[in-house]
Each structure stands twice: as structure tokens, then as C-alpha cells.
Protein backbone atom coordinates (compact mmCIF):
# COMPACT_ATOMS: atom_id res chain seq x y z
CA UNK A 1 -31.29 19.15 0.29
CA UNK A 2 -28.99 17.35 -2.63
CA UNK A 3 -28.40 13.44 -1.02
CA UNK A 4 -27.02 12.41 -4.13
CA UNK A 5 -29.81 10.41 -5.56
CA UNK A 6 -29.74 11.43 -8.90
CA UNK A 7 -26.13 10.51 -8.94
CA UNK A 8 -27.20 7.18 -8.47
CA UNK A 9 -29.36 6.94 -11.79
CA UNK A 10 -27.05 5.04 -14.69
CA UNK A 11 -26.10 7.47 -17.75
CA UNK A 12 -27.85 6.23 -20.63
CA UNK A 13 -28.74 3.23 -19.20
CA UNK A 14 -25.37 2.09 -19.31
CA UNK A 15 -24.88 -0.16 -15.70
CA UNK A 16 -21.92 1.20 -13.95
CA UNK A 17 -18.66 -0.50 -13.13
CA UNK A 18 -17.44 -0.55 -9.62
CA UNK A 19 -13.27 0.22 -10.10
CA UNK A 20 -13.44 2.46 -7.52
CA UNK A 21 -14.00 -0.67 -4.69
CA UNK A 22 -10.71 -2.11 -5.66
CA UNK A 23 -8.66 0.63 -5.78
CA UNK A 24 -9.90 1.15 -1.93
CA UNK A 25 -9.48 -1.95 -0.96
CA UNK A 26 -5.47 -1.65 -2.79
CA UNK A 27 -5.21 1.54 -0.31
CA UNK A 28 -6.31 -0.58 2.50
CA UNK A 29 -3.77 -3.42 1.86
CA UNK A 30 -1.00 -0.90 0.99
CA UNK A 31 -1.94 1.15 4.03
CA UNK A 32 -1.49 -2.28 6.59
CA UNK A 33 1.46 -2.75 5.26
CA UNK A 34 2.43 0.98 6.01
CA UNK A 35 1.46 0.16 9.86
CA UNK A 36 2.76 -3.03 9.79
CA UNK A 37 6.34 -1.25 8.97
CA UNK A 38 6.07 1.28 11.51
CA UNK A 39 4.92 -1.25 14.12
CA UNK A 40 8.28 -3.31 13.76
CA UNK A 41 9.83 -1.83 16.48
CA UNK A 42 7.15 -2.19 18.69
CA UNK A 43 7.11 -5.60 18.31
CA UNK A 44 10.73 -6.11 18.51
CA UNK A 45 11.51 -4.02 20.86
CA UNK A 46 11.51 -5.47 24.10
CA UNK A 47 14.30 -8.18 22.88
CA UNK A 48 16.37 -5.30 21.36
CA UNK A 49 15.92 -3.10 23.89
CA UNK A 50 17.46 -5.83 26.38
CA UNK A 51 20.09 -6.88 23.29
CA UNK A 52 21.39 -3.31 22.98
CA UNK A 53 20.57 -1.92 26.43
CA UNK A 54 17.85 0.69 26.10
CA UNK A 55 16.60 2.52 28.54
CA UNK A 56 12.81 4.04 28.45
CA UNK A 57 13.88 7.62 27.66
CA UNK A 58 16.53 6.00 24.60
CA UNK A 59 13.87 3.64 23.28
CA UNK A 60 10.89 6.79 23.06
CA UNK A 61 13.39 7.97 21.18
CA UNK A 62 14.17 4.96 18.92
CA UNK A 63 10.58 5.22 18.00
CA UNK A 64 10.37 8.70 17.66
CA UNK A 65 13.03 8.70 14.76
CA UNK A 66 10.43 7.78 11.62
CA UNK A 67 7.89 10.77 13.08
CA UNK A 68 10.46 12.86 13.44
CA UNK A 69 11.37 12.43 9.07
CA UNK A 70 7.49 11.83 8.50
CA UNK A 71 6.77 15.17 9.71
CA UNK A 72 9.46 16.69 7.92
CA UNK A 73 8.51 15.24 4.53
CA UNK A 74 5.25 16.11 4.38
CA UNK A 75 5.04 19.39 2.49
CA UNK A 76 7.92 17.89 0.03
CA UNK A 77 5.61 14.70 -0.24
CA UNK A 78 2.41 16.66 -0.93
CA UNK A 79 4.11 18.49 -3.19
CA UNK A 80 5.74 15.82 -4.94
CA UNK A 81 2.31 14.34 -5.27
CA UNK A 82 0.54 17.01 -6.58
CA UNK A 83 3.77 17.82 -9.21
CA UNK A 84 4.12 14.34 -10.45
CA UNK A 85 0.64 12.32 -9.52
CA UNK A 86 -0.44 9.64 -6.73
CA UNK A 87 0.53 6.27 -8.53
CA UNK A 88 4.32 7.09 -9.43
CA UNK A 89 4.74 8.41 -6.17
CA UNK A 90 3.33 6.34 -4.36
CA UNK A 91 5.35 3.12 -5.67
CA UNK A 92 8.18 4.90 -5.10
CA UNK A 93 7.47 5.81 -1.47
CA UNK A 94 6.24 1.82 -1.04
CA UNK A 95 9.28 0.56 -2.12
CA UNK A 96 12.08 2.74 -0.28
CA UNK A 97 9.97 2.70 2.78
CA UNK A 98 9.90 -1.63 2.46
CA UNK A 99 13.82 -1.26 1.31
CA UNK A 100 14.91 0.71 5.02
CA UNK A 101 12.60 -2.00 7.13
CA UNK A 102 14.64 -4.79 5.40
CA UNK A 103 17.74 -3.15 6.46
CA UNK A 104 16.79 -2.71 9.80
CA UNK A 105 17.33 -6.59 10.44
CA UNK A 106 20.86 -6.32 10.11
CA UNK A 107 21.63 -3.38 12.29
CA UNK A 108 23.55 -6.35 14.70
CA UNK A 109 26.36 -6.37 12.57
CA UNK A 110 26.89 -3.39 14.06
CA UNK A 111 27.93 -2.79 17.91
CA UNK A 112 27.66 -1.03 20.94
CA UNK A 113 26.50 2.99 19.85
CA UNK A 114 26.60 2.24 15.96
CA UNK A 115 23.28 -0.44 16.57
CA UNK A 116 22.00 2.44 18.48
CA UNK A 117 22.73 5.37 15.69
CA UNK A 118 22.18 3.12 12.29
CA UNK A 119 18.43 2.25 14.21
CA UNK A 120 17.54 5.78 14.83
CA UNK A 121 18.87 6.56 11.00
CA UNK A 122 17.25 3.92 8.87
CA UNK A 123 13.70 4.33 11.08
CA UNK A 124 13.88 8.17 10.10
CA UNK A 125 14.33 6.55 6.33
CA UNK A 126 11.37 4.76 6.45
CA UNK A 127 9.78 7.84 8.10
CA UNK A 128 10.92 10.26 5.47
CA UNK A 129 10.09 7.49 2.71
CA UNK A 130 6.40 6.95 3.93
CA UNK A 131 5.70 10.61 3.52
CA UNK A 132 3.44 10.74 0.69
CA UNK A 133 1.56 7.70 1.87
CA UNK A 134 -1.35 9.19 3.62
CA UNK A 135 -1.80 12.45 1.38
CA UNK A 136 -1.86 9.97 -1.72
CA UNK A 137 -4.41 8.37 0.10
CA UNK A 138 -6.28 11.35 0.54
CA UNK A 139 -5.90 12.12 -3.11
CA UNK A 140 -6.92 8.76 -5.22
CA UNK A 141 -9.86 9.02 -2.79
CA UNK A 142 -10.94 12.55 -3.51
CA UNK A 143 -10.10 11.69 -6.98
CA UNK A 144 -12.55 8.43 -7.14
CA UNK A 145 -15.21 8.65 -4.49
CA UNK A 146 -17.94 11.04 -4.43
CA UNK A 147 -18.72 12.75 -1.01
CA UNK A 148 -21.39 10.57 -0.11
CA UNK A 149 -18.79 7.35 0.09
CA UNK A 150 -16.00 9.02 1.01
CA UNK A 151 -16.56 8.21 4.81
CA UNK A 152 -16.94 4.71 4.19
CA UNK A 153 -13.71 4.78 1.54
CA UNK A 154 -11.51 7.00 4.18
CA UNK A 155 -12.33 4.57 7.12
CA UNK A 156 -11.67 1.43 5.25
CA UNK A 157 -8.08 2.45 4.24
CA UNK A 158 -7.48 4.24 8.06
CA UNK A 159 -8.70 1.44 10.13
CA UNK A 160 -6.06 -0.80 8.05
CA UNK A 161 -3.74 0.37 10.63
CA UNK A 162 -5.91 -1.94 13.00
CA UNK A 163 -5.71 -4.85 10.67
CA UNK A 164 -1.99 -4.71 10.34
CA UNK A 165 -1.85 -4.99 14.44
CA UNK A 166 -4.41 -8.40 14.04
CA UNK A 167 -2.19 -9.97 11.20
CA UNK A 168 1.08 -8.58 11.42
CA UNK A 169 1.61 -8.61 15.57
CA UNK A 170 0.74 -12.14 16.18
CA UNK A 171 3.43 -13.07 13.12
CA UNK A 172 5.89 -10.80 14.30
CA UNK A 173 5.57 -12.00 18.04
CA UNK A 174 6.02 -15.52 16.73
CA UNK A 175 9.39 -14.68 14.43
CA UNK A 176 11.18 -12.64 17.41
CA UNK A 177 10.13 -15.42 19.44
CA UNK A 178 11.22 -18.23 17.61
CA UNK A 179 14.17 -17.37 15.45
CA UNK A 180 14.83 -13.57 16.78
CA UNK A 181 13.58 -9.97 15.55
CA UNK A 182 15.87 -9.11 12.86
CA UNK A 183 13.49 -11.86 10.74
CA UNK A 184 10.48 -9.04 11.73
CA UNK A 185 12.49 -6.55 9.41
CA UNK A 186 13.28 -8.80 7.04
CA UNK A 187 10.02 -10.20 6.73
CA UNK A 188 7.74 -6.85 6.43
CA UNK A 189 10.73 -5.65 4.12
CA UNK A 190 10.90 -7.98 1.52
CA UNK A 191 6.82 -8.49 1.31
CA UNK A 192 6.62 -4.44 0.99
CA UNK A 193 9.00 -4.28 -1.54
CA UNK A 194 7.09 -7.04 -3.47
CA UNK A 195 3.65 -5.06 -2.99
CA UNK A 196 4.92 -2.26 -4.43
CA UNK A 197 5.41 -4.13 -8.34
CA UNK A 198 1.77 -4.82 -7.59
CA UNK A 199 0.89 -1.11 -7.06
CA UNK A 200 2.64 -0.22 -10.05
CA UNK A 201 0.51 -2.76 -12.28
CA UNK A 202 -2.87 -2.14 -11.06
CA UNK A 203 -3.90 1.76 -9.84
CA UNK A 204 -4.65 4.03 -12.35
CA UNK A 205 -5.41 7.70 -12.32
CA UNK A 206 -9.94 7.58 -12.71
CA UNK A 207 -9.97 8.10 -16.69
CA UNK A 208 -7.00 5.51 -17.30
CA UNK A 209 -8.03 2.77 -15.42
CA UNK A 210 -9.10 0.01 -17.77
CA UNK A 211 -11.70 -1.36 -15.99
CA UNK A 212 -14.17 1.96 -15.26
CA UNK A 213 -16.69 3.16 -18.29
CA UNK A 214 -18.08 6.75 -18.24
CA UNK A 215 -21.31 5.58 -15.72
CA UNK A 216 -18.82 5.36 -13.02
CA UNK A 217 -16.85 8.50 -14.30
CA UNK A 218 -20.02 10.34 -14.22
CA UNK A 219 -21.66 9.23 -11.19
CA UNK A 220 -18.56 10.05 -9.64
CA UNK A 221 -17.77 13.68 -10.78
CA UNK A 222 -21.80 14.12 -10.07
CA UNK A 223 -20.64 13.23 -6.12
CA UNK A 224 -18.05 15.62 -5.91
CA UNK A 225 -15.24 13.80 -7.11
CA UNK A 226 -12.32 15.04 -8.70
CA UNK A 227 -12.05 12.54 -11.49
CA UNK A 228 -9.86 14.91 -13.64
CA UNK A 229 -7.17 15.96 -10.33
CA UNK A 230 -4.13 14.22 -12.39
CA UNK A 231 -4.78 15.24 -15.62
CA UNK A 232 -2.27 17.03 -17.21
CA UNK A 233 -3.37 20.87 -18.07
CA UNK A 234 -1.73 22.92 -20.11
CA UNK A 235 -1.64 26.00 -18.01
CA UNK A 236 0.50 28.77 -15.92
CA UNK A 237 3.48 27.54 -13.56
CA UNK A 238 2.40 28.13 -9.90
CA UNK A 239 5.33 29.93 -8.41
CA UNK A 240 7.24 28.74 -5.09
CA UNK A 241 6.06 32.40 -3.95
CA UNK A 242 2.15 31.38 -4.66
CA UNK A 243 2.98 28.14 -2.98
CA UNK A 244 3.71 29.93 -0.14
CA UNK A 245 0.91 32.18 -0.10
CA UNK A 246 -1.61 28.72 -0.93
CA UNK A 247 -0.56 27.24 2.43
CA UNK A 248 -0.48 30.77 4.38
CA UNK A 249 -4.07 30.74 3.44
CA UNK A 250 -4.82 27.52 5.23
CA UNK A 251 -2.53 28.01 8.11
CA UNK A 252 -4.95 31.16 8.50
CA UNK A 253 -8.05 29.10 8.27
CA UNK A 254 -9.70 28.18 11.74
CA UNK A 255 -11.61 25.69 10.37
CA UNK A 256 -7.99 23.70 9.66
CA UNK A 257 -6.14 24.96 12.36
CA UNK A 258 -8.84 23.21 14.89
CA UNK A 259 -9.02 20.02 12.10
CA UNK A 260 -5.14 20.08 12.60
CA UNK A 261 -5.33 19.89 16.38
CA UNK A 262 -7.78 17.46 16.25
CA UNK A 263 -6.25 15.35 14.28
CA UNK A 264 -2.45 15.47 16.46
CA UNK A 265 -4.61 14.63 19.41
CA UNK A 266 -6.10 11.48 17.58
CA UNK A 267 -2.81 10.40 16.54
CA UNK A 268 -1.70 10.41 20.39
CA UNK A 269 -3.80 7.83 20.69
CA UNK A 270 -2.45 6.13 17.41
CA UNK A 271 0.97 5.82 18.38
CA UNK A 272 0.72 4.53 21.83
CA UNK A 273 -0.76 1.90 20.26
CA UNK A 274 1.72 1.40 17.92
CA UNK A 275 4.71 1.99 19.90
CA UNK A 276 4.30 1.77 23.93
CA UNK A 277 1.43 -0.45 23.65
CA UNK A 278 3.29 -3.80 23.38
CA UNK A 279 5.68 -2.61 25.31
CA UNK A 280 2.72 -2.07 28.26
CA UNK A 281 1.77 -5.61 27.98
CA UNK A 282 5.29 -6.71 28.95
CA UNK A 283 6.49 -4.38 31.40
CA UNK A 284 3.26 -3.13 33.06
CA UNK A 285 1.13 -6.29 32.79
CA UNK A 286 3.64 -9.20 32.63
CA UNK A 287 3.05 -10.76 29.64
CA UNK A 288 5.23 -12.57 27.09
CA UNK A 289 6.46 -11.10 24.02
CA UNK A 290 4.61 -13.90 22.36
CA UNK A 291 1.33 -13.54 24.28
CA UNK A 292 1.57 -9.79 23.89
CA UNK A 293 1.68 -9.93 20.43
CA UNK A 294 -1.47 -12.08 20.52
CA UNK A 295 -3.21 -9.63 23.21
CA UNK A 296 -2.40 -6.59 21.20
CA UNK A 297 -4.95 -7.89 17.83
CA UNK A 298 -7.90 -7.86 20.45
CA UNK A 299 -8.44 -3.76 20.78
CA UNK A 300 -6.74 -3.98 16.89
CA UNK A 301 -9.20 -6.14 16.18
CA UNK A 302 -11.96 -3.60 17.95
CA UNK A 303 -10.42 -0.77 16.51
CA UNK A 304 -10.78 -1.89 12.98
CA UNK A 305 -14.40 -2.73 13.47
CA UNK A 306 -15.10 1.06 15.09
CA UNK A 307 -13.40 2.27 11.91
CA UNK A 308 -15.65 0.99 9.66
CA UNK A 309 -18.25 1.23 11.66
CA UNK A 310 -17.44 5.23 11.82
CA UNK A 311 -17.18 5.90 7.62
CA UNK A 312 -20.35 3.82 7.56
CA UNK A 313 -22.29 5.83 10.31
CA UNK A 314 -20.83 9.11 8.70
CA UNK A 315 -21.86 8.75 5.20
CA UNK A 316 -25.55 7.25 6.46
CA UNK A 317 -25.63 10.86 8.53
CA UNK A 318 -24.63 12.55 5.09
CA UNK A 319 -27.18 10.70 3.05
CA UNK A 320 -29.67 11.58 5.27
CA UNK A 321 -28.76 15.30 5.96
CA UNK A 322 -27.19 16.35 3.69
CA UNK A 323 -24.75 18.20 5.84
CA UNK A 324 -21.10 17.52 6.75
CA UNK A 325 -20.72 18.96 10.08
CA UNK A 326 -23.69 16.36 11.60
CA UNK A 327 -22.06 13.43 9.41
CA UNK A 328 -17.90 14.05 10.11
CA UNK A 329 -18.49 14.91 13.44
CA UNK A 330 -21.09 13.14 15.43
CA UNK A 331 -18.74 9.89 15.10
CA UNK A 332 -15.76 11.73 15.98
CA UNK A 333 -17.32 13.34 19.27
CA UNK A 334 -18.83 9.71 20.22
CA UNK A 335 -16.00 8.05 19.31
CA UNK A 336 -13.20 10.18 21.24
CA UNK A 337 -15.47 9.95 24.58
CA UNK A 338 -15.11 6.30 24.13
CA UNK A 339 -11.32 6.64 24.17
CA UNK A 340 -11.14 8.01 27.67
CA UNK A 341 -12.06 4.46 28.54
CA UNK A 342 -8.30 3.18 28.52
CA UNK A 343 -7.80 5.41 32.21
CA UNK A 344 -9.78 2.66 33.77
CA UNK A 345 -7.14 -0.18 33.13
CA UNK A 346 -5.04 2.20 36.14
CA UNK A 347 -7.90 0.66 38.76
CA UNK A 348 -8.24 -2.73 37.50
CA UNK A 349 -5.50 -5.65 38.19
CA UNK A 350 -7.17 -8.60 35.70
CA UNK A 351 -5.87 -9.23 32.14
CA UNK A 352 -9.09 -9.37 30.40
CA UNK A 353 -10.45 -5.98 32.23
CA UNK A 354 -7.13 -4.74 30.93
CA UNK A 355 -7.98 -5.71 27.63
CA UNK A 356 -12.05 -5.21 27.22
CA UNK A 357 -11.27 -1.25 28.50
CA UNK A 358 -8.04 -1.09 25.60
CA UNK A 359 -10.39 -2.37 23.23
CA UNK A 360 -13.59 -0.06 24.00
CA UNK A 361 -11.28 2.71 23.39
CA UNK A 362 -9.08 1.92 20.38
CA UNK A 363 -12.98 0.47 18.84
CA UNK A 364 -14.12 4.56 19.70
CA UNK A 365 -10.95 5.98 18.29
CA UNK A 366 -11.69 3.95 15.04
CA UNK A 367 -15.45 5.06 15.43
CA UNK A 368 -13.47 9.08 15.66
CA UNK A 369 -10.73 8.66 12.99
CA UNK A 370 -11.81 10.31 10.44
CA UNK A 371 -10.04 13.32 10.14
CA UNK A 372 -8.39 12.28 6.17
CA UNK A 373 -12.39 11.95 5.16
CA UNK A 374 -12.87 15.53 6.82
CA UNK A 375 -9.57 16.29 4.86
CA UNK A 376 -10.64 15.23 1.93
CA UNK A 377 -14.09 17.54 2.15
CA UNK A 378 -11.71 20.60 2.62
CA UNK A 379 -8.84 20.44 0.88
CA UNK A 380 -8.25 22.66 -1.84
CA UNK A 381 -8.56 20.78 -5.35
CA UNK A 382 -5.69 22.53 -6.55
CA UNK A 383 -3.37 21.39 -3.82
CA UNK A 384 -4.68 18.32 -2.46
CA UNK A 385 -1.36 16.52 -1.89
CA UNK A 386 -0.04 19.81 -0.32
CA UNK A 387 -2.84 20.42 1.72
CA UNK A 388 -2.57 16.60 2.94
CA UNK A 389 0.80 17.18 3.21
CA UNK A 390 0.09 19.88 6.02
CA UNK A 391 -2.82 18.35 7.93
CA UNK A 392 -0.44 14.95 7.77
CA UNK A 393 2.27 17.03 9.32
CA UNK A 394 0.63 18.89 12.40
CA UNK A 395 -1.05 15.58 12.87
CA UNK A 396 2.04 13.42 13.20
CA UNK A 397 3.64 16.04 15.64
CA UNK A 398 2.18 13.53 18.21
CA UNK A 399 4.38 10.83 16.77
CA UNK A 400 7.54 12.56 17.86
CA UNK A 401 6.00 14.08 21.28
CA UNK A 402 4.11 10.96 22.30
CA UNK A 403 6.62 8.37 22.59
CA UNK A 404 9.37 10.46 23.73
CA UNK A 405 6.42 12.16 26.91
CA UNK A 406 5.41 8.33 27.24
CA UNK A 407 8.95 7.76 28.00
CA UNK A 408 10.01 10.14 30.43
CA UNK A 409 6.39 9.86 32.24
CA UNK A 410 7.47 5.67 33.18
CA UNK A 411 11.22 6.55 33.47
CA UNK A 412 9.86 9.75 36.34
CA UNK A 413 7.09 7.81 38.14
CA UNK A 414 8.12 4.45 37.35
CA UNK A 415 4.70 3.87 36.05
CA UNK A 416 2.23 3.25 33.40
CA UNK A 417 -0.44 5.18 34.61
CA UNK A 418 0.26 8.76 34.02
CA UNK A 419 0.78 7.73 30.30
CA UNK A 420 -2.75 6.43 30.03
CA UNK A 421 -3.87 9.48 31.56
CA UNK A 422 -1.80 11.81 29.23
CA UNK A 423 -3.51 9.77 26.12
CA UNK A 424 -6.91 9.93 27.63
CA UNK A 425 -6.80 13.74 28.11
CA UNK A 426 -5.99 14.08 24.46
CA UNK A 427 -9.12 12.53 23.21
CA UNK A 428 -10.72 14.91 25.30
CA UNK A 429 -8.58 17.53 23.77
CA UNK A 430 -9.63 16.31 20.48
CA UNK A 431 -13.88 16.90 21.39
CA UNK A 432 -13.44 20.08 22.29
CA UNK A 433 -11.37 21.09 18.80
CA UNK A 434 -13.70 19.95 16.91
CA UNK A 435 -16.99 20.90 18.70
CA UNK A 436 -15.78 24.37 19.44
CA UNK A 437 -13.05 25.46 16.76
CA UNK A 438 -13.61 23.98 13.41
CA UNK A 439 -17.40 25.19 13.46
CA UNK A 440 -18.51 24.61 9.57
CA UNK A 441 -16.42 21.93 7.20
CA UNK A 442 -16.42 23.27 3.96
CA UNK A 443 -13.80 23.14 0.55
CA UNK A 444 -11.36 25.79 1.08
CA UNK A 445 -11.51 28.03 -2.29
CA UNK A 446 -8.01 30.02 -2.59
CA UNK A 447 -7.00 33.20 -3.52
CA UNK A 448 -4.34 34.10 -6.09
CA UNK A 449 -1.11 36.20 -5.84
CA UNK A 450 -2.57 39.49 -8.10
């Protein structure tokens, strides 16, 4: 059984450098930012909704418009990433994305159905925009972390979308409180757009960075990673055809169709959070905007500490057996059973039982969320971005059906409940798809066109 251990031996003596911990921690402050933009219109949305006269069904989908461009970008972003590398990209798809949230706050200038249409158009913007974001992620982290910290690596840039919810919802509640929402948009906007210069200045591709010397190159390639995934090779052109036949190949692959379903019922549970959940406080459990913005950090707060927790717990179980299916999926399994948790705020009436069940399940979906580390322990190495691309794309299928089934479950039984339930069947979907149909996680090794 390999655990790595010679990996872990300096070359020559020579004491490694660490580069790869600040390009994760760059990921997870690129990737709050990322959640913090897509949970704009959660925040503001109860004052718009009453501004522009929303109803339930309208506002699912209002925040079904970005998923709706995010799932259809995410074979062009893949392959964009894979054609032309993570960091360009990337910077790219940081600042449009930041640009289109900006723009957002002045959608008042508009009236009556042209609020309503430029809303819907600019979220699918920042939709189509953030693409690439999660397949780069995938990518600089295949590309820098070897397999035995890639659990850790993948958790600390997914459970950023639990830290944006701590720091971002409690500022946002304050500015639509105090001087109105548009200053939401054009807060995220213009600190996004700022981040992204940053971006462009410090990540490098592994054997450009300035501050990594061949210890850390080797002890990562040694791991598994693929230090050399950027590099430009001299070689033949992969035809759209091949293409084509590359992602046929996966979509054939039971192993990623049940990592695929998996991961679309995990994201159910991401974007109630990110959308409805607010929203629930208000309606459902009478809060203030303000206090829900405050009430919202609390499972954030949980769920960020369960991700963590989960990479950690994962890459101990790979350390000490070696094998991938006991380390990716014992947390997931445990983690997903914790979810089912939120159908117990239905039978309670007190604020805090409200929020200790929310937060036992969003901390067990961060202990479960790691289906980009599983992603990144299967993807092929010659199409990483595409094959991210993909997994991204069945995955954030939820983010157009959830908000949009959310909706029309409250608007039909005037209710909350039966959109707790529908969230908490879905982690249970989630157990059984990856228990049952992924069976053995493994690198995918394609076959070429003859």
C-alpha cells in the first residue's frame, strides 16, 4: 500500500517550499467572492421582490437565470480552459462575472417589465461569465496538489461558499437595509473586479511560479500531480470530432454518470441555501432582512467548518488506506445523512431549533461536498477543464430546477415545508448514487479516434 511517504522525503536535501498553500488559499478567496456574487439576489431580494412586484414562481425564476447560462457554459468553459490555461481564463471570467453584478445595481433606472427582463439578462451574464470558475478550480488543484492533499485543498476552496454567506450576508443585509440593495451589486461588483488585477499578478502555472523550487515540483508530481497540465506541447491538434468522442466516453462511464448525479443532488442543497434560504427566514420564520442576514452565517458558519472538516477526514482515510473509495466516500455518506436534518425545522416553532437543525445539515453537506476532489481523482489529464466542464454542468442542473420547484412548491401549498422535504430527499438521493452506482473511483484513461 503506497501512502505517499516517500513523497514526503526532500530531494537532495533541498527543504521544500510551500507555493502550493497560497495558491489554495487565492482559490478560496476568489471562490467567496464567486458565492458572494451569486448570493446577491438572495440577499436583496425580498426588498426587490416587493419594489418590482415578484411573485414566488417570477422570483425562482429571477434566480434561476445565472444556472440556467452556468450550465450552458460549461463545456465552452472547460474547453476554453484546457485550450488557453487556468490563470488567463480565469481573470477573465473574475472580471466579467464582477462587471454584470455591478450592473445589476442600476437595473431601477429601468421600469415596470424592463427591471424584470434586464435582471433575468445580466444574472444569466454573470452565470455564463462564472463558467470556468469551478473547472479552473479543479485544474490548478490537480495541477499542484498531490492526491494525498487534494481533499483537504478541494474542501478549503468549496466550503468558501460558506464563508462568503458569514462575511458577505451580514454586509449585504446591512447595505439593503440602510441605504437600499442596488449598493449590494455595486459593492460585490466593484471589489470582484478589483480581485481579479490581483489574480492576474500572483497565480502561476506550477513550473512558473516564482516562489516553488524543484522539492515542491517533485514531491508534487511524486503525489499524483499534474505539474506539467499547462505546458505547452508541441503535438497533434485534437479534432472537434475526437472531442466529441472524449466526452462520449465519459458520458458512458458509470462511475461519472452516478458522480454526476451525486453531485446535482448536493447542489440542491447548495442553492436553497443560496437562494430560498434568506428568503425562508423572512417569509416562513418572520425575521428581518437585517436579522436574516445575520441568522443565515450561523449554518454558513457550520457549513464551512464540516467542509474542512470533510477534506481533512478524507485525506487522513487516504493516508491511512491507501484507497479512494473508503477516503471520498465515507464523508460524503456521513455527511449527506446529516443533511436530512433540515426536515425537522417543519415540527419545531422556536428560532434557535430552526437554526441548530439548518446548521447540523449545511455542517454535513460541507462534511459531503466533495465531489470536485472526487473530480479531480477521475478526470482525464488530457481534458481536465472539459471533463470539469461536464461534471460542473449535470451538477448545476439543480440550480435551474431547484429554485424554480422551490417556487411553485410555496406558491401550490402556501408553504415552506414541502421544499425542505424536496431538499432532504435529495441528500438521500445523493447516498444511494454514490454507495450503489459509482462503485470504484479511479482516473478515466481514454481511447483515441483510430
Amino acid at each position: 500500500m503506497n501512502t505517499f511517504s516517500e513523497s514526503r522525503v526532500p530531494v537532495g536535501g533541498q527543504k521544500k517550499t510551500h507555493a502550493r498553500y497560497w495558491i489554495v488559499v487565492m482559490l478560496f478567496i476568489v471562490t467567496s467572492f464567486n458565492y458572494g456574487d451569486r448570493a446577491t439576489l438572495s440577499i436583496a431580494g425580498s426588498s426587490m421582490a416587493k419594489e418590482i412586484g415578484l411573485d414566488p414562481v417570477g422570483m425562482g425564476y429571477i434566480f434561476s437565470a445565472f444556472s440556467w447560462a452556468y450550465v450552458i457554459g460549461q463545456i465552452p468553459g472547460g474547453w476554453l480552459l484546457d485550450r488557453f490555461g487556468s490563470k488567463k481564463v480565469y481573470f477573465w471570467s473574475i472580471f466579467i462575472w464582477s462587471l454584470f453584478t455591478l450592473l445589476q445595481g442600476f437595473v431601477d433606472l429601468l421600469s415596470g417589465f424592463g427591471i424584470i427582463a434586464a435582471l433575468f439578462f445580466l444574472r444569466f451574464c454573470v452565470g455564463l461569465a462564472e463558467a470556468p470558475s469551478f473547472p479552473g478550480n479543479s485544474r490548478i488543484v490537480a495541477a499542484w496538489f498531490p492526491a494525498q492533499e487534494r481533499g483537504t485543498a478541494v474542501a478549503i476552496f468549496n466550503s468558501a461558499q460558506y464563508f462568503a454567506t458569514v462575511i458577505f450576508a451580514p454586509i449585504m443585509g446591512w447595505l439593503t437595509a440602510s441605504v437600499g440593495w442596488a449598493h449590494v451589486f455595486w459593492f460585490m461588483g466593484a471589489l470582484g473586479i478589483i480581485l481579479s488585477l490581483i489574480w492576474q499578478r500572483v497565480i502561476h502555472d506550477p513550473h512558473d511560479h516564482p516562489g516553488v523550487n524543484s522539492a515542491e515540483l517533485e514531491y508534487m508530481e511524486q503525489g499524483g500531480a499534474l505539474i506539467n497540465m499547462d505546458v505547452k506541447k508541441v503535438g497533434r491538434k485534437v479534432s472537434a470530432g475526437e472531442k466529441w468522442y472524449q466526452i462520449k466516453q465519459l458520458l458512458s462511464s458509470r462511475m461519472m454518470l452516478g458522480i454526476y448525479l451525486g453531485q446535482y443532488c448536493i447542489n440542491a442543497m447548495t442553492y436553497f441555501f443560496i437562494t430560498w434560504f434568506p428568503v425562508y427566514l423572512v417569509q416562513a420564520r418572520g425575521m428581518s432582512i437585517l436579522k436574516a442576514g445575520f441568522v443565515a452565517s450561523v449554518p454558513a458558519i457550520c457549513g464551512f467548518l464540516g467542509g474542512v472538516l470533510g477534506g481533512v477526514i478524507s485525506d487522513y482515510l487516504m493516508r491511512r488506506t491507501g484507497s479512494l473509495n473508503i477516503a471520498r466516500k465515507t464523508p460524503i455518506v456521513v455527511g449527506m445523512l446529516l443533511s436530512v436534518s433540515m426536515v425537522v425545522c417543519n415540527y419545531v416553532n422556536t428560532e434557535w431549533m430552526v437554526v441548530f437543525f439548518m446548521a447540523t445539515a449545511f455542517f454535513g453537506k460541507g462534511i459531503g461536498a466533495l465531489g470536485w476532489a472526487v473530480m479531480a481523482d477521475t478526470a482525464p489529464k488530457e481534458i481536465s477543464g472539459l471533463s470539469g466542464g461536464l461534471f460542473n454542468m449535470f451538477g448545476n442542473f439543480s440550480g435551474i430546477v431547484t429554485p424554480i420547484a422551490i417556487g411553485y412548491i410555496i406558491a401550490t401549498t402556501g408553504s415552506y415545508d414541502g421544499a425542505l422535504v424536496y431538499v432532504g430527499i435529495h441528500a438521500l438521493v445523493a447516498v444511494i448514487s454514490f454507495l450503489v452506482i459509482v462503485k470504484d473511483i479511479r482516473r478515466i484513461e481514454l481511447k483515441h479516434l483510430s
